[in-house]
C-alpha atoms as a PDB file:
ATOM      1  CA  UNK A   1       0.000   0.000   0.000  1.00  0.00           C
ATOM      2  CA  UNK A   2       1.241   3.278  -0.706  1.00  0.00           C
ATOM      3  CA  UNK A   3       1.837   5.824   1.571  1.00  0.00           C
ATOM      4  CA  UNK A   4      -1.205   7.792  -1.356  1.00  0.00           C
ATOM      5  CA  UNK A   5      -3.340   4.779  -0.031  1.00  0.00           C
ATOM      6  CA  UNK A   6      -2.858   4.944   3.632  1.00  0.00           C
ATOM      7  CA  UNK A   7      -3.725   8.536   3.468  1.00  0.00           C
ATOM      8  CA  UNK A   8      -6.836   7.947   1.432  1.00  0.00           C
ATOM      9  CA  UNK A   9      -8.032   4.978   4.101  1.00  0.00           C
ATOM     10  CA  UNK A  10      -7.109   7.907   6.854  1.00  0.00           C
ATOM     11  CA  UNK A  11      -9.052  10.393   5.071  1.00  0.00           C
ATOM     12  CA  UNK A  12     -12.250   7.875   4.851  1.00  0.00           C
ATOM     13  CA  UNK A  13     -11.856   7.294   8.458  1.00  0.00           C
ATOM     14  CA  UNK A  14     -11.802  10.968   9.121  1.00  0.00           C
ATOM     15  CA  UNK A  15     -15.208  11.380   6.996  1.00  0.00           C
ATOM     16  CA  UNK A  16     -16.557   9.002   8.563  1.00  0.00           C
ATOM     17  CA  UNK A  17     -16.407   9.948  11.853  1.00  0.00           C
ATOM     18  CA  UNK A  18     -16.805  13.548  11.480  1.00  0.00           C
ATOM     19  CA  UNK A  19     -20.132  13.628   9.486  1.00  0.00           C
ATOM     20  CA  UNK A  20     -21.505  10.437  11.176  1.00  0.00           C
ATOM     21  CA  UNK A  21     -20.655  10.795  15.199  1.00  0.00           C
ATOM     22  CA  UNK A  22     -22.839  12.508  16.867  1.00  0.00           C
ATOM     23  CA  UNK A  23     -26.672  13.495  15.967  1.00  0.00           C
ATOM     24  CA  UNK A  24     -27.447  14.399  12.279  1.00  0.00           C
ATOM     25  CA  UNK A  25     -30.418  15.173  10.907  1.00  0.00           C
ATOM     26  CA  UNK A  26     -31.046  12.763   8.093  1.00  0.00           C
ATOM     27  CA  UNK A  27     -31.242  14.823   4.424  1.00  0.00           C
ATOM     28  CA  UNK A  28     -31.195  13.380   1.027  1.00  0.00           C
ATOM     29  CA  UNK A  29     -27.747  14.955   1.104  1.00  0.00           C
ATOM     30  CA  UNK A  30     -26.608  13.161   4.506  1.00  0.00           C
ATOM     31  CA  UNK A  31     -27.584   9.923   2.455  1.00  0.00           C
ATOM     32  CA  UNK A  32     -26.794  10.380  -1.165  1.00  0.00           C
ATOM     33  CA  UNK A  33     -23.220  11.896  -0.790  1.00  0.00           C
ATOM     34  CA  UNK A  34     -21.554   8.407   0.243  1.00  0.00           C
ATOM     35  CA  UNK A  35     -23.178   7.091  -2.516  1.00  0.00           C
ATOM     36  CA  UNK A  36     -21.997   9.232  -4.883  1.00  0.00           C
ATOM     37  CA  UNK A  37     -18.366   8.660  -3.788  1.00  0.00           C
ATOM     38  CA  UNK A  38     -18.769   5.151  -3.672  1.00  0.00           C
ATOM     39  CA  UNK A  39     -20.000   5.129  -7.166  1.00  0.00           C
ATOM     40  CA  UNK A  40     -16.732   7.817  -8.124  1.00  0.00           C
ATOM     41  CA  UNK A  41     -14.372   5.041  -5.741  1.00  0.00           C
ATOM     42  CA  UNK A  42     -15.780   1.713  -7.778  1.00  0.00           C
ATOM     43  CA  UNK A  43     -15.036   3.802 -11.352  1.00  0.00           C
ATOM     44  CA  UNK A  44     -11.782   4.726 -10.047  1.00  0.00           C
ATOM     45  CA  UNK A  45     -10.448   1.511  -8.427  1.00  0.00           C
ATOM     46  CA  UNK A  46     -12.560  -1.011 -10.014  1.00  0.00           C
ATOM     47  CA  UNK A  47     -12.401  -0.076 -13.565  1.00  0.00           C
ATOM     48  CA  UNK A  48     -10.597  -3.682 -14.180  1.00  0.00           C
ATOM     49  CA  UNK A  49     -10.797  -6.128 -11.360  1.00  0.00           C
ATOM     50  CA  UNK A  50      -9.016  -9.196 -11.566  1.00  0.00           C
ATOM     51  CA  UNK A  51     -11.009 -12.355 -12.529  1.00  0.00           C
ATOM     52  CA  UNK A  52      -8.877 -15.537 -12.958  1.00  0.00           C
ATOM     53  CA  UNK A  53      -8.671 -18.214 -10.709  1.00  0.00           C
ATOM     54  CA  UNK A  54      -9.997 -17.384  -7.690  1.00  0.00           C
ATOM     55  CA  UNK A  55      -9.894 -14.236  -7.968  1.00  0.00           C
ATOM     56  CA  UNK A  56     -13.787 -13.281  -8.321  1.00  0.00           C
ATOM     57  CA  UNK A  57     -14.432 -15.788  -5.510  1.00  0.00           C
ATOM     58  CA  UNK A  58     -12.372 -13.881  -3.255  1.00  0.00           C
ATOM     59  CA  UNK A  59     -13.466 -10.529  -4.676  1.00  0.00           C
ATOM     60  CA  UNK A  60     -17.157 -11.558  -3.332  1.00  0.00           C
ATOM     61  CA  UNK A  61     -15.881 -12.805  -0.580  1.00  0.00           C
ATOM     62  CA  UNK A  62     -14.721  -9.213   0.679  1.00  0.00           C
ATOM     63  CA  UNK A  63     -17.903  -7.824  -1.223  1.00  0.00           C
ATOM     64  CA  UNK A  64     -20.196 -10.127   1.356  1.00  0.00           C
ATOM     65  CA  UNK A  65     -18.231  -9.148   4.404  1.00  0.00           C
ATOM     66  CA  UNK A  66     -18.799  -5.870   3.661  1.00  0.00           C
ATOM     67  CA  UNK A  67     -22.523  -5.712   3.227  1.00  0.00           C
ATOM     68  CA  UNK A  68     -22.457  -7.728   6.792  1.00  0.00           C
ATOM     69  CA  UNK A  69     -20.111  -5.143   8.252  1.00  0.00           C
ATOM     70  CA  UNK A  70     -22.699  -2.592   6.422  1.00  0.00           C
ATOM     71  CA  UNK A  71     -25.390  -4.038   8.244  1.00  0.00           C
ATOM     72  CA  UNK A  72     -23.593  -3.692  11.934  1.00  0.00           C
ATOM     73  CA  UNK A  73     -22.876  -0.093  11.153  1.00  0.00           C
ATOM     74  CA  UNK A  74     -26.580   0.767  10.062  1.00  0.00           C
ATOM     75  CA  UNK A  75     -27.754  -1.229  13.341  1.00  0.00           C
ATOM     76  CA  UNK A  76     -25.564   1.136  15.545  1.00  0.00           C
ATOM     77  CA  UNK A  77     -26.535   4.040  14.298  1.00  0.00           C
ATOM     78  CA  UNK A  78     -30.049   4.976  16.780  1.00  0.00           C
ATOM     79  CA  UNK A  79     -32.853   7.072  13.975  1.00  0.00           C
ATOM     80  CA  UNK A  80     -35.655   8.964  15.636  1.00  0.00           C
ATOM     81  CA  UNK A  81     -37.780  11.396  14.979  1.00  0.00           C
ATOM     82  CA  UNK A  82     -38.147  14.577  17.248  1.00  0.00           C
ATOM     83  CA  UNK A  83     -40.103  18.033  16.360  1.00  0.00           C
ATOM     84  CA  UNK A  84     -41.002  16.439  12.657  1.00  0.00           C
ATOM     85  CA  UNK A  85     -37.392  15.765  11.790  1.00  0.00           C
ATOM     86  CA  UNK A  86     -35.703  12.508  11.026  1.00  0.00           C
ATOM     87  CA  UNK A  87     -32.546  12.178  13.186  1.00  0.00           C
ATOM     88  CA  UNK A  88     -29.333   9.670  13.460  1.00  0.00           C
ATOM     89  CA  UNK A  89     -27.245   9.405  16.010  1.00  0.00           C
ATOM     90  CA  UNK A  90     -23.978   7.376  16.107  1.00  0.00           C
ATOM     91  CA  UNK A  91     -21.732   6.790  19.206  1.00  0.00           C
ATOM     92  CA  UNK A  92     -18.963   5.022  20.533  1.00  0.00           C
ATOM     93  CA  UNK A  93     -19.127   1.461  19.075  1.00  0.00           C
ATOM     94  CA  UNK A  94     -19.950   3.139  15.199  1.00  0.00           C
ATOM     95  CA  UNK A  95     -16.868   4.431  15.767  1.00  0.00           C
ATOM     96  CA  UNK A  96     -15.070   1.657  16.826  1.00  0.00           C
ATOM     97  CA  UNK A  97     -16.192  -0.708  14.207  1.00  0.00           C
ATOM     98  CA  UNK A  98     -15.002   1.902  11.119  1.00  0.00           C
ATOM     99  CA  UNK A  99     -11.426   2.301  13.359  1.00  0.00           C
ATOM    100  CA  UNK A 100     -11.467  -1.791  13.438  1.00  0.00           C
ATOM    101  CA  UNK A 101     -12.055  -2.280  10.006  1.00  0.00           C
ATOM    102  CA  UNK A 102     -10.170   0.676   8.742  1.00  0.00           C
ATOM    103  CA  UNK A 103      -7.169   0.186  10.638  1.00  0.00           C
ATOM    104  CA  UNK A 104      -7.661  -3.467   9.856  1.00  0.00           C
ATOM    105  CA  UNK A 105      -7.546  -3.180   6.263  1.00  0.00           C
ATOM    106  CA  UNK A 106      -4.399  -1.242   6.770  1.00  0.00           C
ATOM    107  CA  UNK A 107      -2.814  -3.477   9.122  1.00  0.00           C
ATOM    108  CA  UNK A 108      -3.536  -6.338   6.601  1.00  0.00           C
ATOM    109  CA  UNK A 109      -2.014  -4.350   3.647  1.00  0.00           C
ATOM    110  CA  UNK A 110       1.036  -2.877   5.816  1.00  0.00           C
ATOM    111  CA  UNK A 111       1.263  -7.022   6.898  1.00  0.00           C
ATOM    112  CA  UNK A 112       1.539  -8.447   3.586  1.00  0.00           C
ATOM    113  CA  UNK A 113       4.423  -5.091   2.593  1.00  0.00           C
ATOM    114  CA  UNK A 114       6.335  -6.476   5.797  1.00  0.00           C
ATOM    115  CA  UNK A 115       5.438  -8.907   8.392  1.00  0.00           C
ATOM    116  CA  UNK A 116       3.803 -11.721   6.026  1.00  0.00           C
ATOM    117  CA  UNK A 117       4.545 -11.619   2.707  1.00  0.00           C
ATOM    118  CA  UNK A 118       5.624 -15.072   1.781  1.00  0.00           C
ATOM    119  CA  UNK A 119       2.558 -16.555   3.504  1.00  0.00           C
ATOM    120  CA  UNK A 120       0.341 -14.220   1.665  1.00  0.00           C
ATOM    121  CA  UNK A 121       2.331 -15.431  -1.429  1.00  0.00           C
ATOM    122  CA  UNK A 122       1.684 -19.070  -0.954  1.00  0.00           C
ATOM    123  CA  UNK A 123      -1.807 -18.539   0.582  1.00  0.00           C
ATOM    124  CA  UNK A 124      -2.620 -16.601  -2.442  1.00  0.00           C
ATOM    125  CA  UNK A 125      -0.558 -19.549  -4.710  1.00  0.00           C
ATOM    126  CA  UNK A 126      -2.532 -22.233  -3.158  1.00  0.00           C
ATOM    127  CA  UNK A 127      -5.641 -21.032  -3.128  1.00  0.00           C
ATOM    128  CA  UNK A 128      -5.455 -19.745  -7.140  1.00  0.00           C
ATOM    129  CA  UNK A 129      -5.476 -15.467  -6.377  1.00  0.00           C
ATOM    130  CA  UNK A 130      -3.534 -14.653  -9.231  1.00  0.00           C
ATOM    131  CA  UNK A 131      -1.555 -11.501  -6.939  1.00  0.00           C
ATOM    132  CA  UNK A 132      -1.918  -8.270  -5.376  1.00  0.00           C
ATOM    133  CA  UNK A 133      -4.693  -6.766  -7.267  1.00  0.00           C
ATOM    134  CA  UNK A 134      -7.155  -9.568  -6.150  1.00  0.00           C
ATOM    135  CA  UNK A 135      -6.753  -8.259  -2.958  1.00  0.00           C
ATOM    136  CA  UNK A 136      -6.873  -4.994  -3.253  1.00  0.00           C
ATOM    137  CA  UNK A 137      -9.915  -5.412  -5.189  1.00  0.00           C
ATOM    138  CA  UNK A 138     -11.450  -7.249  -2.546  1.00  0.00           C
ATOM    139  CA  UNK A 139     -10.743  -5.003  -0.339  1.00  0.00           C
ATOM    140  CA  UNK A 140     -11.993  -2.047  -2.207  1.00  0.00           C
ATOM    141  CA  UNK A 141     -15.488  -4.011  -2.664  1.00  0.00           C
ATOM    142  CA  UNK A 142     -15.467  -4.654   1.005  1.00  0.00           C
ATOM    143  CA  UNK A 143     -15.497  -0.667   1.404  1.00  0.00           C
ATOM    144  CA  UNK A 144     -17.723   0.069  -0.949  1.00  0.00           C
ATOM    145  CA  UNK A 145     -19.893  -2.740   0.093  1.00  0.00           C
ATOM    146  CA  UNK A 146     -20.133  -1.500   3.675  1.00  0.00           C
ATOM    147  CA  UNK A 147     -20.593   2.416   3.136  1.00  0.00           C
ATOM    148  CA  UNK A 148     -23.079   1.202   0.704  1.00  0.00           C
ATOM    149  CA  UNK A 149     -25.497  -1.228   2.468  1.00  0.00           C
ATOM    150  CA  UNK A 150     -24.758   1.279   5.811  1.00  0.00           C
ATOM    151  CA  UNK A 151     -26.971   3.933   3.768  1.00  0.00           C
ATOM    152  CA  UNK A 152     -29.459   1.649   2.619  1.00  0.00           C
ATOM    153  CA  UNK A 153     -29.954   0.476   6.363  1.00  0.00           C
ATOM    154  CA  UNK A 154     -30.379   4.050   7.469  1.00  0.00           C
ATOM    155  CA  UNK A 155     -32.640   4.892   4.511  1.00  0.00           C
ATOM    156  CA  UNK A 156     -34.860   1.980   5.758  1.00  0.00           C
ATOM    157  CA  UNK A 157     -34.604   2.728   9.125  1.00  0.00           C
ATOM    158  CA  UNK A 158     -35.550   6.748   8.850  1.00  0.00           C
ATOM    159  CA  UNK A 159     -38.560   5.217   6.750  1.00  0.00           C
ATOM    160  CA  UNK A 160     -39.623   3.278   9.743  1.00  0.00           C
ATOM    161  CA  UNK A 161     -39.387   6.155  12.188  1.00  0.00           C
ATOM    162  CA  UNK A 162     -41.078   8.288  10.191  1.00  0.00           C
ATOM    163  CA  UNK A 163     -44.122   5.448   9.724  1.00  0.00           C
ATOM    164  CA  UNK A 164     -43.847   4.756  13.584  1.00  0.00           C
ATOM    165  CA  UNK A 165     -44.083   8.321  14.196  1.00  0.00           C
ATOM    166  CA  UNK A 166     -46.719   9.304  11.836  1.00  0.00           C
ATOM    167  CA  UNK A 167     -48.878   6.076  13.034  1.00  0.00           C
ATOM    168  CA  UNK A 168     -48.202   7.522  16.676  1.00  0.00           C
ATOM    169  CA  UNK A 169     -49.903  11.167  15.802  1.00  0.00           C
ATOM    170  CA  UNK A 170     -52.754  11.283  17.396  1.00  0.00           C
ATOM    171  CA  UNK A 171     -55.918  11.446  14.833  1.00  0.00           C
ATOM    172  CA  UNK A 172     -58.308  14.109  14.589  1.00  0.00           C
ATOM    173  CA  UNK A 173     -61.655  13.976  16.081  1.00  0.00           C
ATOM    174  CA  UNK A 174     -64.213  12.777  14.311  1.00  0.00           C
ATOM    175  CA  UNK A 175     -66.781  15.370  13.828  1.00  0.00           C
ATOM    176  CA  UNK A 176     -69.896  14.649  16.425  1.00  0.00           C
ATOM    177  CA  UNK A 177     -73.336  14.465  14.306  1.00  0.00           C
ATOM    178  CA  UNK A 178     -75.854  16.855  15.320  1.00  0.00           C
END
């Protein structure tokens, strides 16, 4: 990983946490921004993912674990309503599962540079992942995957508060016939 990368991952981390901790209300903005990025991110660093071997199988792989991280992170974030708007609030453990997985992914890639990169090598040899770019690819998926299926859970979740709040409003009186 270059040293480009492990800024980038730092700068996603940094996102993150700064428009996510905390209470926000929840706009289209709040929810279509990451999905405009991750839409830019897949063009930029997906454009030709590796496919031999098993190099797709391993792609999904990080593409699955993603969507179930994505899930985890949508569950810890807490949507309400209060005074007619829709409003999110993430805490301590949403932050500490993007530091885990962030700082895991660059563990992982700073451990294959240094600590483990014969074992990565024959892992990757035996198991038919053709290099590098499987990996990273995976990896990438695995981000976009989770940012992804983390707005789709908060989507559905401020669509829920807003039904269990509007099915909570007290209805109108019926008019009393004369």
């Amino acid at each position: 990983m270059s040293a480009a990368q492990y800024a980038l991952n730092l700068s996603l981390l940094a996102y993150i946490l700064i428009s996510n901790v905390g209470t926000h209300e929840v706009t289209r903005r709040r929810l279509l921004l990451p999905v405009v990025l991750v839409a830019v991110a897949a063009g930029v660093f997906l454009n030709d993912p590796p496919t031999a071997g098993n190099d797709l199988r391993l792609e999904l792989v990080g593409v699955a674990a993603g969507t179930l991280l994505g899930v985890v992170a949508g569950l810890l974030v807490r949507v309400r309503v209060s005074a007619g708007r829709v409003l999110m609030t993430a805490g301590a453990a949403y932050a500490a599962l993007w530091v885990l997985v962030i700082g895991g992914r660059m563990l992982f890639a700073y451990g294959a540079d240094h600590w483990f990169t014969q074992r990565i090598g024959l892992f990757s040899y035996h198991h038919q992942i053709t290099g590098a770019d499987a990996w990273t690819a995976a990896f990438v998926g695995m981000a976009l995957a989770m940012v992804l299926t983390r707005v789709l859970v908060t989507w559905a979740r401020s669509l829920a508060a807003v039904r269990a709040a509007e099915a909570a409003e007290p209805a109108e009186p019926a008019a009393v016939a004369a």
